[in-house]
ModelCIF file with pLDDT and N, C-alpha, C, O atoms, coordinates in Angstrom:
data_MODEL
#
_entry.id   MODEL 
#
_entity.id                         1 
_entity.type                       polymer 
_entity.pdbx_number_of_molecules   1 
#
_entity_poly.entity_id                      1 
_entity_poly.type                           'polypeptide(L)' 
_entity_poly.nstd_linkage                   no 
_entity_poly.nstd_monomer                   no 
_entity_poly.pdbx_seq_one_letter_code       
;(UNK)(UNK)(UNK)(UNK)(UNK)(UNK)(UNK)(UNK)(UNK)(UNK)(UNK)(UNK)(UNK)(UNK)(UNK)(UNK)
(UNK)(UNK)(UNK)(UNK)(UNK)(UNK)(UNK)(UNK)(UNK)(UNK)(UNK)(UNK)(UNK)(UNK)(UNK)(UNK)
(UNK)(UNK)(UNK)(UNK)(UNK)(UNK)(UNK)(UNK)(UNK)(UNK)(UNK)(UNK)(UNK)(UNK)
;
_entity_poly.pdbx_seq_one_letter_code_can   XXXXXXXXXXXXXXXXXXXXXXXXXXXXXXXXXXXXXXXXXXXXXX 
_entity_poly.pdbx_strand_id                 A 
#
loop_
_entity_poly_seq.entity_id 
_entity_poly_seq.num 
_entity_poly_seq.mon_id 
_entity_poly_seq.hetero 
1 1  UNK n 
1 2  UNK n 
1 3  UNK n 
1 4  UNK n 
1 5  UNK n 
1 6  UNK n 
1 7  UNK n 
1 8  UNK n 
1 9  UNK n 
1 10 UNK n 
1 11 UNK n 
1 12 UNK n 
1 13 UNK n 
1 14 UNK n 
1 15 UNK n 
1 16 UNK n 
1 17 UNK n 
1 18 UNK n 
1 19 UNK n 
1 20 UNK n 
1 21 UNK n 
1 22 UNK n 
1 23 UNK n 
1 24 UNK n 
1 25 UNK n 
1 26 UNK n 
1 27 UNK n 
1 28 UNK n 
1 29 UNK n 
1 30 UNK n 
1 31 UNK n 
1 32 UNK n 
1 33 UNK n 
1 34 UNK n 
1 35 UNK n 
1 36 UNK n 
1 37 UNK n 
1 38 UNK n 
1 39 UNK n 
1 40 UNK n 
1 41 UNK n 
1 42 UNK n 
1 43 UNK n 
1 44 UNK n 
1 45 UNK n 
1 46 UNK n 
#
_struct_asym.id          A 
_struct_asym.entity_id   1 
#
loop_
_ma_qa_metric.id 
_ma_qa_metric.mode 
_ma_qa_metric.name 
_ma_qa_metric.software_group_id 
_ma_qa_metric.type 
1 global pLDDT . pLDDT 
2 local  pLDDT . pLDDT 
#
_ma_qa_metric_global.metric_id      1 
_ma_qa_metric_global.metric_value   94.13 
_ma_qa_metric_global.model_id       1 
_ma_qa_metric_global.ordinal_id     1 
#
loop_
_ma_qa_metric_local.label_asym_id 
_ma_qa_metric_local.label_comp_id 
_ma_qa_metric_local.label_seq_id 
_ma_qa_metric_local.metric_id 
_ma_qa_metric_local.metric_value 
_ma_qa_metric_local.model_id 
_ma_qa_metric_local.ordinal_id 
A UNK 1  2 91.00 1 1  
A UNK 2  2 88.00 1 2  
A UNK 3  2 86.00 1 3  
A UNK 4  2 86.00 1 4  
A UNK 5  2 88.00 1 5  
A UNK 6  2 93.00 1 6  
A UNK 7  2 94.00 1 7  
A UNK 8  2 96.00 1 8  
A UNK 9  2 96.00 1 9  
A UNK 10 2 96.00 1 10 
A UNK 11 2 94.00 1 11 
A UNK 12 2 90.00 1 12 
A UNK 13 2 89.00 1 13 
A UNK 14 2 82.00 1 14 
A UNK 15 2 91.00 1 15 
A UNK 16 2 93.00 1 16 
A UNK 17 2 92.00 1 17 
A UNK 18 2 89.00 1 18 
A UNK 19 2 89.00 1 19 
A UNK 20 2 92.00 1 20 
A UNK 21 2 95.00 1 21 
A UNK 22 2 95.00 1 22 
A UNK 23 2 97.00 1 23 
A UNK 24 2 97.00 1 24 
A UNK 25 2 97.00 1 25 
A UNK 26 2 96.00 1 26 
A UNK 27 2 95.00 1 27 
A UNK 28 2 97.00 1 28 
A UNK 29 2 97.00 1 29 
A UNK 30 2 97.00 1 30 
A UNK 31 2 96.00 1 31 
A UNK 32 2 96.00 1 32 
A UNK 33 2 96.00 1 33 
A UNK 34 2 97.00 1 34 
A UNK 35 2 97.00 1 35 
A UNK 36 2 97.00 1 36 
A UNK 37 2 98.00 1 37 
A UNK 38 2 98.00 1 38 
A UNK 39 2 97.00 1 39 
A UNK 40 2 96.00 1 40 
A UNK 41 2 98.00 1 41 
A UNK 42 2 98.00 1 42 
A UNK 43 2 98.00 1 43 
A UNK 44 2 97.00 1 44 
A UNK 45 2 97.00 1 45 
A UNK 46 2 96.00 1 46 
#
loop_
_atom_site.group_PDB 
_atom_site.id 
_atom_site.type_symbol 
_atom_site.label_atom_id 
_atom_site.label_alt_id 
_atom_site.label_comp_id 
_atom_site.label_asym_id 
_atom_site.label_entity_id 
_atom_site.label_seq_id 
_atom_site.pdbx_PDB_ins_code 
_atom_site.Cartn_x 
_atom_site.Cartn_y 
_atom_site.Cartn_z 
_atom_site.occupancy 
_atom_site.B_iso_or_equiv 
_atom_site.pdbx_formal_charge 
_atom_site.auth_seq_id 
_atom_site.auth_comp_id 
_atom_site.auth_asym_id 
_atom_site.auth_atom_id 
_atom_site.pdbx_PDB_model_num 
ATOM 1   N N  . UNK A 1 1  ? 0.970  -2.356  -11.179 1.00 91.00 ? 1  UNK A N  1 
ATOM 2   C CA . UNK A 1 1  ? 0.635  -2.048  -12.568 1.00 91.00 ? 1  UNK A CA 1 
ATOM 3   C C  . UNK A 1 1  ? 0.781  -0.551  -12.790 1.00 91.00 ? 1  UNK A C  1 
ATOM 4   O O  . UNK A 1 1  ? 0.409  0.353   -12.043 1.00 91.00 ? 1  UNK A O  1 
ATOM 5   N N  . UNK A 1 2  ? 1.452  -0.461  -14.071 1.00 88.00 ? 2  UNK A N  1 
ATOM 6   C CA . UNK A 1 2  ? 1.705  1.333   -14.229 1.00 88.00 ? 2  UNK A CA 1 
ATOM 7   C C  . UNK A 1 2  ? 0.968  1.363   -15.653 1.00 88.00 ? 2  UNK A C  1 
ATOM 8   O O  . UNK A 1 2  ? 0.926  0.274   -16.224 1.00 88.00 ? 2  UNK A O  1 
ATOM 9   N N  . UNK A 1 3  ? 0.254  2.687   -16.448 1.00 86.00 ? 3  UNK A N  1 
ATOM 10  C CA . UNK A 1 3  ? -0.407 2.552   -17.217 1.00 86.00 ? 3  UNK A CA 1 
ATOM 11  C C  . UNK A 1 3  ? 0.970  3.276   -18.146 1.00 86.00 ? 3  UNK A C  1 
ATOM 12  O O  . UNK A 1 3  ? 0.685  3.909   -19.163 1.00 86.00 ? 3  UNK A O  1 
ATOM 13  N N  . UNK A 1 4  ? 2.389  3.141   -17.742 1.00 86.00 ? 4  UNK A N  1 
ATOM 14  C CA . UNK A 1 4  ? 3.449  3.891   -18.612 1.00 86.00 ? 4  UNK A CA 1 
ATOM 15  C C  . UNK A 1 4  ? 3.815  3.319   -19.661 1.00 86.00 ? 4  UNK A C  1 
ATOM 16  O O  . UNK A 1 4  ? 4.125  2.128   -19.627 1.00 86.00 ? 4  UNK A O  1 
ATOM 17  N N  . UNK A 1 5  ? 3.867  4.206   -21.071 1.00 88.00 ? 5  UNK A N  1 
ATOM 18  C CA . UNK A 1 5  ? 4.171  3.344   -22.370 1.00 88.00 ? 5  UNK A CA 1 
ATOM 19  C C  . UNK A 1 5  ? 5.225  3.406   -22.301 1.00 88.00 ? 5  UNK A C  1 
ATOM 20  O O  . UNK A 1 5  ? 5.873  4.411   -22.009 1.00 88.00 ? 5  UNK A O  1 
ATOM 21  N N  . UNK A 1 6  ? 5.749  2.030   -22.631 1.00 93.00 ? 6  UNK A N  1 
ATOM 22  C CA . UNK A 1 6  ? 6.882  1.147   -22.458 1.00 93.00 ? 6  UNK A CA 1 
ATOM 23  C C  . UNK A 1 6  ? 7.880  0.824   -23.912 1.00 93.00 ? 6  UNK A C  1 
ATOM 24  O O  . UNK A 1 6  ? 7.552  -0.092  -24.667 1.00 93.00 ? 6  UNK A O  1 
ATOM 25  N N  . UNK A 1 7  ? 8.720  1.408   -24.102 1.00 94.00 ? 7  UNK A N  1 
ATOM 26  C CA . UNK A 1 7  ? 9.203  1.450   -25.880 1.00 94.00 ? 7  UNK A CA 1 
ATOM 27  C C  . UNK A 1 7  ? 10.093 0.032   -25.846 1.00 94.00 ? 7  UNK A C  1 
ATOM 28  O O  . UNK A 1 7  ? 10.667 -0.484  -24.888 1.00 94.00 ? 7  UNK A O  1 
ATOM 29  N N  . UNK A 1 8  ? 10.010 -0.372  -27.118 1.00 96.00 ? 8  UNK A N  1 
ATOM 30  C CA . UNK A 1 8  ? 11.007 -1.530  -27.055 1.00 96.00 ? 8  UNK A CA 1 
ATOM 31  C C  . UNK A 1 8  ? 12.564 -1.030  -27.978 1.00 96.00 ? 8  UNK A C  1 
ATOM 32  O O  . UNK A 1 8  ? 12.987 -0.683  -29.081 1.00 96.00 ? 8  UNK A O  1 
ATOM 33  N N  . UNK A 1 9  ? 12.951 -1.309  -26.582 1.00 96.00 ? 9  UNK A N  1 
ATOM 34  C CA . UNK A 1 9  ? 14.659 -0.492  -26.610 1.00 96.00 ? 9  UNK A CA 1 
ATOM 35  C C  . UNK A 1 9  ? 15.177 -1.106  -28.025 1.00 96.00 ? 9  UNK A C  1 
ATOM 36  O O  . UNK A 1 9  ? 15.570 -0.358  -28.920 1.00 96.00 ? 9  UNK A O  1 
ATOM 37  N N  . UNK A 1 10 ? 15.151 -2.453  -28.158 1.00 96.00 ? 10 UNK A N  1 
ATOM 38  C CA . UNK A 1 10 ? 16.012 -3.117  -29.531 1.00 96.00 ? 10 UNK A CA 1 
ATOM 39  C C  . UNK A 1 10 ? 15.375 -3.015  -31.056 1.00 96.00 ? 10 UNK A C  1 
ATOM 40  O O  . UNK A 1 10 ? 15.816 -3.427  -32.129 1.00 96.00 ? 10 UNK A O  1 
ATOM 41  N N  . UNK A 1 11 ? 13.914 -2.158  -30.655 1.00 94.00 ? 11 UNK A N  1 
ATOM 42  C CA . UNK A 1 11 ? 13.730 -1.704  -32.427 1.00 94.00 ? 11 UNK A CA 1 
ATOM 43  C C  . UNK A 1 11 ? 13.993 -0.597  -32.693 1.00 94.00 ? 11 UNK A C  1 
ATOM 44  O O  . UNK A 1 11 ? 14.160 0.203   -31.773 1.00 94.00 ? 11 UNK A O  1 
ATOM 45  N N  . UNK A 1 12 ? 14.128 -0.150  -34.178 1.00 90.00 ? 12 UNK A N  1 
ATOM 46  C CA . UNK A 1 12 ? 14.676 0.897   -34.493 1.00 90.00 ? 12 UNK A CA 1 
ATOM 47  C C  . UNK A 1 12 ? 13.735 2.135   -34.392 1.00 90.00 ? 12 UNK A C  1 
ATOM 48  O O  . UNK A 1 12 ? 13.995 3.339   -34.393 1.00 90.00 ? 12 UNK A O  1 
ATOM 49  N N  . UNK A 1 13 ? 12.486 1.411   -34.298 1.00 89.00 ? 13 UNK A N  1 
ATOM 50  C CA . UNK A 1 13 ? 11.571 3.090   -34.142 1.00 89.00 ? 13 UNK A CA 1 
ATOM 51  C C  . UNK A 1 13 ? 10.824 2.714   -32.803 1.00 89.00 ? 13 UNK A C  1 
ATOM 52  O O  . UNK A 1 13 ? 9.630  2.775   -32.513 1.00 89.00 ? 13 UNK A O  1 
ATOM 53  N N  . UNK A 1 14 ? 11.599 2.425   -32.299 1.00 82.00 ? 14 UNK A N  1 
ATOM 54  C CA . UNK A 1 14 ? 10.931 2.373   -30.628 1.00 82.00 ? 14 UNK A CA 1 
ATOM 55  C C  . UNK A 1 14 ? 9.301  2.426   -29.875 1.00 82.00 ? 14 UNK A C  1 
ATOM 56  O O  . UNK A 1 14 ? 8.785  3.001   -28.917 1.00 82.00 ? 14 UNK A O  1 
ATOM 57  N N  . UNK A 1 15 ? 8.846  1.380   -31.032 1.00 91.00 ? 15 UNK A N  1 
ATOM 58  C CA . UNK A 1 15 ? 7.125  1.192   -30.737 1.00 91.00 ? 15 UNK A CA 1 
ATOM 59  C C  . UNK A 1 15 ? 6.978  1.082   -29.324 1.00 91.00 ? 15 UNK A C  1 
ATOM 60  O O  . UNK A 1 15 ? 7.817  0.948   -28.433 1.00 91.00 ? 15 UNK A O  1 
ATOM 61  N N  . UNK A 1 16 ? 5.516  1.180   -29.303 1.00 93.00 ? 16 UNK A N  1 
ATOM 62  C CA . UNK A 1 16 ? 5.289  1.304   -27.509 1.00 93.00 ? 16 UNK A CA 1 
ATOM 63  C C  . UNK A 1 16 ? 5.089  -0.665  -27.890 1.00 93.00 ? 16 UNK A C  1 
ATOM 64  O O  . UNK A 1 16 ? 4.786  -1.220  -28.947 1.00 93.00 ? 16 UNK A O  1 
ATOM 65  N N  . UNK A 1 17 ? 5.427  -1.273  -26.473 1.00 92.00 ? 17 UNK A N  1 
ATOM 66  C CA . UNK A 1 17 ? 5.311  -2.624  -26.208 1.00 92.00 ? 17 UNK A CA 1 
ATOM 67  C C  . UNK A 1 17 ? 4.029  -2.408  -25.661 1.00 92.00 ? 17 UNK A C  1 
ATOM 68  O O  . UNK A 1 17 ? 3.032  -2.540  -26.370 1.00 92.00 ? 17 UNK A O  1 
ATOM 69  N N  . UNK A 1 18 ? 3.920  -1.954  -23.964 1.00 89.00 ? 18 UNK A N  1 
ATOM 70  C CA . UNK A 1 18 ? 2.237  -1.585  -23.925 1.00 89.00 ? 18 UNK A CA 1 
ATOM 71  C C  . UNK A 1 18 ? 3.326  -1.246  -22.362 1.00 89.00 ? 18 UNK A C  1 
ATOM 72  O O  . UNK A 1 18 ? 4.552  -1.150  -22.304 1.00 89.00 ? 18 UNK A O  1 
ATOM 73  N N  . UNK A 1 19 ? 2.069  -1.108  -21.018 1.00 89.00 ? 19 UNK A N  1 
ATOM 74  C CA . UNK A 1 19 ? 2.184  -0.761  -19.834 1.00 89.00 ? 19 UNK A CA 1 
ATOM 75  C C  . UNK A 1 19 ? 2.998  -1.267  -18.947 1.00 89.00 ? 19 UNK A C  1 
ATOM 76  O O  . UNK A 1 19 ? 2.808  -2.482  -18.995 1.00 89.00 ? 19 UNK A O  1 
ATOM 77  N N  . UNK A 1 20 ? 4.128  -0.937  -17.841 1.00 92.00 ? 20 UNK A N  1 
ATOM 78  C CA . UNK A 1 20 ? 5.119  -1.610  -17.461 1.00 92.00 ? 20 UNK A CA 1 
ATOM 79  C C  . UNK A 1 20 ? 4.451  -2.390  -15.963 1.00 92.00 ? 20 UNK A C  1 
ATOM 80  O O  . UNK A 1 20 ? 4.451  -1.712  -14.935 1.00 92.00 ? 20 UNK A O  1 
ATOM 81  N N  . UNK A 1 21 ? 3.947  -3.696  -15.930 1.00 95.00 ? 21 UNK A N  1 
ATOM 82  C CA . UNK A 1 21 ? 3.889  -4.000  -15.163 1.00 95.00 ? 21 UNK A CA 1 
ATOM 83  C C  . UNK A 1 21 ? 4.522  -4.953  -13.885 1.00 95.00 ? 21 UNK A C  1 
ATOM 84  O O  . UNK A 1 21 ? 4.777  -5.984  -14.508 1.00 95.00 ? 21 UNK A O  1 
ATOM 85  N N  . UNK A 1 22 ? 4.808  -5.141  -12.883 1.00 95.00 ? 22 UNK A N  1 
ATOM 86  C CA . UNK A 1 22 ? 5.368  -6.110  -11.982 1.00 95.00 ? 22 UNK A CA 1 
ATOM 87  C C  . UNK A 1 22 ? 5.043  -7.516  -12.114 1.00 95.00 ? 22 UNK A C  1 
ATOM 88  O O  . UNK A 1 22 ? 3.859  -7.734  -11.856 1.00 95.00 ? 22 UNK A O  1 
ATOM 89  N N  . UNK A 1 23 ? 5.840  -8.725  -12.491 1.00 97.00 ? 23 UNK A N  1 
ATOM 90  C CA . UNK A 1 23 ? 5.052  -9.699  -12.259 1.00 97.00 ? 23 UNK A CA 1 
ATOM 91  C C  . UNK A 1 23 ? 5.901  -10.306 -11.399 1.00 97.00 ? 23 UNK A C  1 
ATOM 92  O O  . UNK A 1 23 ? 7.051  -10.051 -11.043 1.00 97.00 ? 23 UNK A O  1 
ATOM 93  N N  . UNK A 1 24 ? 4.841  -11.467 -11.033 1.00 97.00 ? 24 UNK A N  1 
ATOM 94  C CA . UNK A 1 24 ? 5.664  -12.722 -9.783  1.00 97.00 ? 24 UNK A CA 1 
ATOM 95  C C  . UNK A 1 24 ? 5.155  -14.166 -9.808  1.00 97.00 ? 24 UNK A C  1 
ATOM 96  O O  . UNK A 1 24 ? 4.122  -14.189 -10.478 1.00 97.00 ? 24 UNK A O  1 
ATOM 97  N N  . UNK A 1 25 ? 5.404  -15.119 -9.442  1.00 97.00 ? 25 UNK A N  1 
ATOM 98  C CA . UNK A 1 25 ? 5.298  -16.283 -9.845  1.00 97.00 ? 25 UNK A CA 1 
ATOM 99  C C  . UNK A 1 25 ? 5.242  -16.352 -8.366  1.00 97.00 ? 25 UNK A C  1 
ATOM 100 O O  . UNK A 1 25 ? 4.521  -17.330 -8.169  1.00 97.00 ? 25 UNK A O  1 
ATOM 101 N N  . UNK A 1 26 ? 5.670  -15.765 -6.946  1.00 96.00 ? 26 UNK A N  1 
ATOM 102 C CA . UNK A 1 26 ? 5.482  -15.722 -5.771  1.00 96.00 ? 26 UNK A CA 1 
ATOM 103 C C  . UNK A 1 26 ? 6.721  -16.488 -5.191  1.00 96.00 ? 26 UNK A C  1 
ATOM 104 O O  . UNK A 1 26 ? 6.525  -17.286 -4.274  1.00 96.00 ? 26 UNK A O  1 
ATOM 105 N N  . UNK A 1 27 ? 8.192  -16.255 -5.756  1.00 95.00 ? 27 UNK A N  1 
ATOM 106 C CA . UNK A 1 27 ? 9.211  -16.611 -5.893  1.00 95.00 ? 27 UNK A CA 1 
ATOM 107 C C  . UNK A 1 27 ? 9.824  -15.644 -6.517  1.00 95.00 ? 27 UNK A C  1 
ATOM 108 O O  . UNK A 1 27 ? 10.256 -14.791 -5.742  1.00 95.00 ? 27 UNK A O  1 
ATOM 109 N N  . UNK A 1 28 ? 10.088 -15.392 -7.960  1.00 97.00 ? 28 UNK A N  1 
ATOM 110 C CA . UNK A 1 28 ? 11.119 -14.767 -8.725  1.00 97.00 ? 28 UNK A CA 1 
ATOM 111 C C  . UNK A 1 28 ? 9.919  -13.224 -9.237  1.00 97.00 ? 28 UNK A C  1 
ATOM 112 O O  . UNK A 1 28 ? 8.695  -13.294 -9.345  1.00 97.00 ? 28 UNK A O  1 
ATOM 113 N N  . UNK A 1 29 ? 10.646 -12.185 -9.425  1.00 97.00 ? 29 UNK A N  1 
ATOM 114 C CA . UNK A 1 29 ? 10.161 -10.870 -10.103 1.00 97.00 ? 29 UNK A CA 1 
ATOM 115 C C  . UNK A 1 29 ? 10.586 -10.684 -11.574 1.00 97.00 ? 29 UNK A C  1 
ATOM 116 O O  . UNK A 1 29 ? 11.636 -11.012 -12.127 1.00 97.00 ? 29 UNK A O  1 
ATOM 117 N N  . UNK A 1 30 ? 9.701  -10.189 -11.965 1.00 97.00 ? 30 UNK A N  1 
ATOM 118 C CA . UNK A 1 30 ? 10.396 -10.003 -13.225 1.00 97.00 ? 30 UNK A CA 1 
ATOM 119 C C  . UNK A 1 30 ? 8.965  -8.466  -13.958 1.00 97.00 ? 30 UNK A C  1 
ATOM 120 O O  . UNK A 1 30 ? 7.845  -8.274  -13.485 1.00 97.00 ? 30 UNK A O  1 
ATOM 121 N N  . UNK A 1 31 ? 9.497  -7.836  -14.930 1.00 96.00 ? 31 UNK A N  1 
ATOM 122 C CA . UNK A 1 31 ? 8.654  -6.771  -15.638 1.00 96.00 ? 31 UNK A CA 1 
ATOM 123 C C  . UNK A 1 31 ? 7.902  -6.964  -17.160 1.00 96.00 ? 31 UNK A C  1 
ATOM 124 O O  . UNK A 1 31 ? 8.493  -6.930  -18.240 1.00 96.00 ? 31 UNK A O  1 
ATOM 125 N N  . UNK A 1 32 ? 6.826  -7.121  -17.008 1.00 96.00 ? 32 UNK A N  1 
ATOM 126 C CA . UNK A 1 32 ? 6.040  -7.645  -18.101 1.00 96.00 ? 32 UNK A CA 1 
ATOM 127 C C  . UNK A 1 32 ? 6.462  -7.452  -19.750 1.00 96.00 ? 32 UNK A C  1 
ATOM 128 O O  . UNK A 1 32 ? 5.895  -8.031  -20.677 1.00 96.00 ? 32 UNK A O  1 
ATOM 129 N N  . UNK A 1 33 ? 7.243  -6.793  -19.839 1.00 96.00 ? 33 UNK A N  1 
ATOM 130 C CA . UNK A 1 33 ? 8.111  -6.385  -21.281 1.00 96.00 ? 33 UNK A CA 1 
ATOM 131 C C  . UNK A 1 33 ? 9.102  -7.425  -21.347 1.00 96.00 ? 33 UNK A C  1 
ATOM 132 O O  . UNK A 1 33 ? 9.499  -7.815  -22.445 1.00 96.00 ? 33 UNK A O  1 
ATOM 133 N N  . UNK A 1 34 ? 9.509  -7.877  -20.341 1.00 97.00 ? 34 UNK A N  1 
ATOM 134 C CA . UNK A 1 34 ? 10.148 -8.795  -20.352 1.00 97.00 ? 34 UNK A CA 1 
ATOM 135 C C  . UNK A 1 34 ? 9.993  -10.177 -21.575 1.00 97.00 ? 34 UNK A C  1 
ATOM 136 O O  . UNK A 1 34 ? 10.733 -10.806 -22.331 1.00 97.00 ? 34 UNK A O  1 
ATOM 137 N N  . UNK A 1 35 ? 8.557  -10.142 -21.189 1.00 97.00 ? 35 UNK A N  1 
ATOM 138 C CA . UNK A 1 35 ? 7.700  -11.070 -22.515 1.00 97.00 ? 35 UNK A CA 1 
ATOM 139 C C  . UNK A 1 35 ? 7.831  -11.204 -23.538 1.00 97.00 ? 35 UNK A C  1 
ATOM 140 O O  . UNK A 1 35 ? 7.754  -12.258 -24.170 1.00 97.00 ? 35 UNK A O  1 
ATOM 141 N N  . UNK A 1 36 ? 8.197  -9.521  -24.138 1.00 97.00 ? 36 UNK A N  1 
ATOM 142 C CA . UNK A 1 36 ? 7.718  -9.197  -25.358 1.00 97.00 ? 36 UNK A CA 1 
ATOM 143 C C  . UNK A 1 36 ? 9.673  -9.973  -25.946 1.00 97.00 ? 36 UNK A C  1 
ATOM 144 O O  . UNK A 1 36 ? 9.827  -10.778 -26.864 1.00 97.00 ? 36 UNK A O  1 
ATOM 145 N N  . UNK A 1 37 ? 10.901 -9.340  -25.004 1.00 98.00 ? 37 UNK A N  1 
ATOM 146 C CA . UNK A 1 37 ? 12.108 -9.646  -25.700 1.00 98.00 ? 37 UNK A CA 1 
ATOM 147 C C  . UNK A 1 37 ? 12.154 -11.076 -25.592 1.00 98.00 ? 37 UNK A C  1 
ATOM 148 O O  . UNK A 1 37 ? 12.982 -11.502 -26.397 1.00 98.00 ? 37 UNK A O  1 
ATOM 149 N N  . UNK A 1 38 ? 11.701 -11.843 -25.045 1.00 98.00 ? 38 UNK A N  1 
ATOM 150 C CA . UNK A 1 38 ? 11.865 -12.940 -25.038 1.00 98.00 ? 38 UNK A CA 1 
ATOM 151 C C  . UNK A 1 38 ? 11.335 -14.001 -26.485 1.00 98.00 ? 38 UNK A C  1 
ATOM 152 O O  . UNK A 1 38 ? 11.899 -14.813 -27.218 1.00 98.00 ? 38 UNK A O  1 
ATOM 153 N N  . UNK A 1 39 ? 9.954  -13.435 -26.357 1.00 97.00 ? 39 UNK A N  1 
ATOM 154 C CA . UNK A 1 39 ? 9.130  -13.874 -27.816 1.00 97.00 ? 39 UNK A CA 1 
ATOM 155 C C  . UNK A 1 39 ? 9.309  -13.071 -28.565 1.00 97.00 ? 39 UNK A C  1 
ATOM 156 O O  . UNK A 1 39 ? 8.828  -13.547 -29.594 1.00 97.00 ? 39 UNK A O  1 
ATOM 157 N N  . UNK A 1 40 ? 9.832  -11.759 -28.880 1.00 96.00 ? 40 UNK A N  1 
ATOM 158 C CA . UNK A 1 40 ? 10.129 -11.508 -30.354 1.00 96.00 ? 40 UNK A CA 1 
ATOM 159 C C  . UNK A 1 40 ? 11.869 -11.853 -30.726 1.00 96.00 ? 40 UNK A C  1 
ATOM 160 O O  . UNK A 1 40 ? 12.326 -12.488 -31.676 1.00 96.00 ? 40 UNK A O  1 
ATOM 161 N N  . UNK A 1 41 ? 12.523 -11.234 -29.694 1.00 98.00 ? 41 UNK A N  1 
ATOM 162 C CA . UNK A 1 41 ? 14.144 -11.420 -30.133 1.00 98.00 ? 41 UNK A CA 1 
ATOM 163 C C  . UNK A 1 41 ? 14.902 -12.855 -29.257 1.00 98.00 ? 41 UNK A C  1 
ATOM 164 O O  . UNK A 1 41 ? 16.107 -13.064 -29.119 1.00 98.00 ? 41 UNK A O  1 
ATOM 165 N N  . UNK A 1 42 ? 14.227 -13.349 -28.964 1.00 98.00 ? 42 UNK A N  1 
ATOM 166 C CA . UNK A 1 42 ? 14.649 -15.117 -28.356 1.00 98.00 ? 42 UNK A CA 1 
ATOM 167 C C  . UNK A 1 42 ? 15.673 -14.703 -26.551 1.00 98.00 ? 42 UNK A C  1 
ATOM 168 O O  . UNK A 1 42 ? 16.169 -15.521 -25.777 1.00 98.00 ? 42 UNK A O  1 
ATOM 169 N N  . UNK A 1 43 ? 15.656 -13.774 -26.487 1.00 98.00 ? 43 UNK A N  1 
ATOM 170 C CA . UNK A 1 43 ? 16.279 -13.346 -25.472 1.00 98.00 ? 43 UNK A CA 1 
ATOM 171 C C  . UNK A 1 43 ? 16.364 -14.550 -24.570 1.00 98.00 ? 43 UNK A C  1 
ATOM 172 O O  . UNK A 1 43 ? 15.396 -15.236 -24.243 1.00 98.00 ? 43 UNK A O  1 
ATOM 173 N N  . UNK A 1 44 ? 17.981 -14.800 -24.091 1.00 97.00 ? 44 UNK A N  1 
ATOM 174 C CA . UNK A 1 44 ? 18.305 -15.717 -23.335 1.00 97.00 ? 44 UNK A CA 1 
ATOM 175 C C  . UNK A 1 44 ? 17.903 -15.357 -21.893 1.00 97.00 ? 44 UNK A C  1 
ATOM 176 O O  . UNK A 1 44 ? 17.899 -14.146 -21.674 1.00 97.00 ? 44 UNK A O  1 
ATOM 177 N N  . UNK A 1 45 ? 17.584 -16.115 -20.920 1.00 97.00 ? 45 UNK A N  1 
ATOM 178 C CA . UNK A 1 45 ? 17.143 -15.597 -19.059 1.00 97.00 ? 45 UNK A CA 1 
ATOM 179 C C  . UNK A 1 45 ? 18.335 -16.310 -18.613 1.00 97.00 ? 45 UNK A C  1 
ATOM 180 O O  . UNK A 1 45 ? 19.070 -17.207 -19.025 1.00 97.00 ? 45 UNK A O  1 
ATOM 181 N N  . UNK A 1 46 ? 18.207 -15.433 -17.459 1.00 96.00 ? 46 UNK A N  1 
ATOM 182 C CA . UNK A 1 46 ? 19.173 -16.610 -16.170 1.00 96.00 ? 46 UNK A CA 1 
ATOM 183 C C  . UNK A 1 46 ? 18.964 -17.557 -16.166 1.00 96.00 ? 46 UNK A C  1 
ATOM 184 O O  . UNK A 1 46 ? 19.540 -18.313 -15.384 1.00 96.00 ? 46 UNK A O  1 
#
């Protein structure tokens, strides 16, 4: 967990999303912002 504000690259005034953290399912990695493109801009995954 990092307490670093995290901007969201695809808006135009680059709000903070919130803190960049590590996550794991104890299998696959992935970074908690990850969340945010997924549920706001439908972002497709592997």
């Amino acid at each position: 967990c990092t307490p670093s504000a995290v901007p969201d690259v695809l808006s135009s005034t680059g709000g903070v999303i919130g803190g960049r953290h590590l996550l794991t399912d104890g299998e696959w990695l992935w970074y908690s912002d990850l969340v945010h493109y997924v549920e706001h801009y439908h972002v497709a995954l592997d």
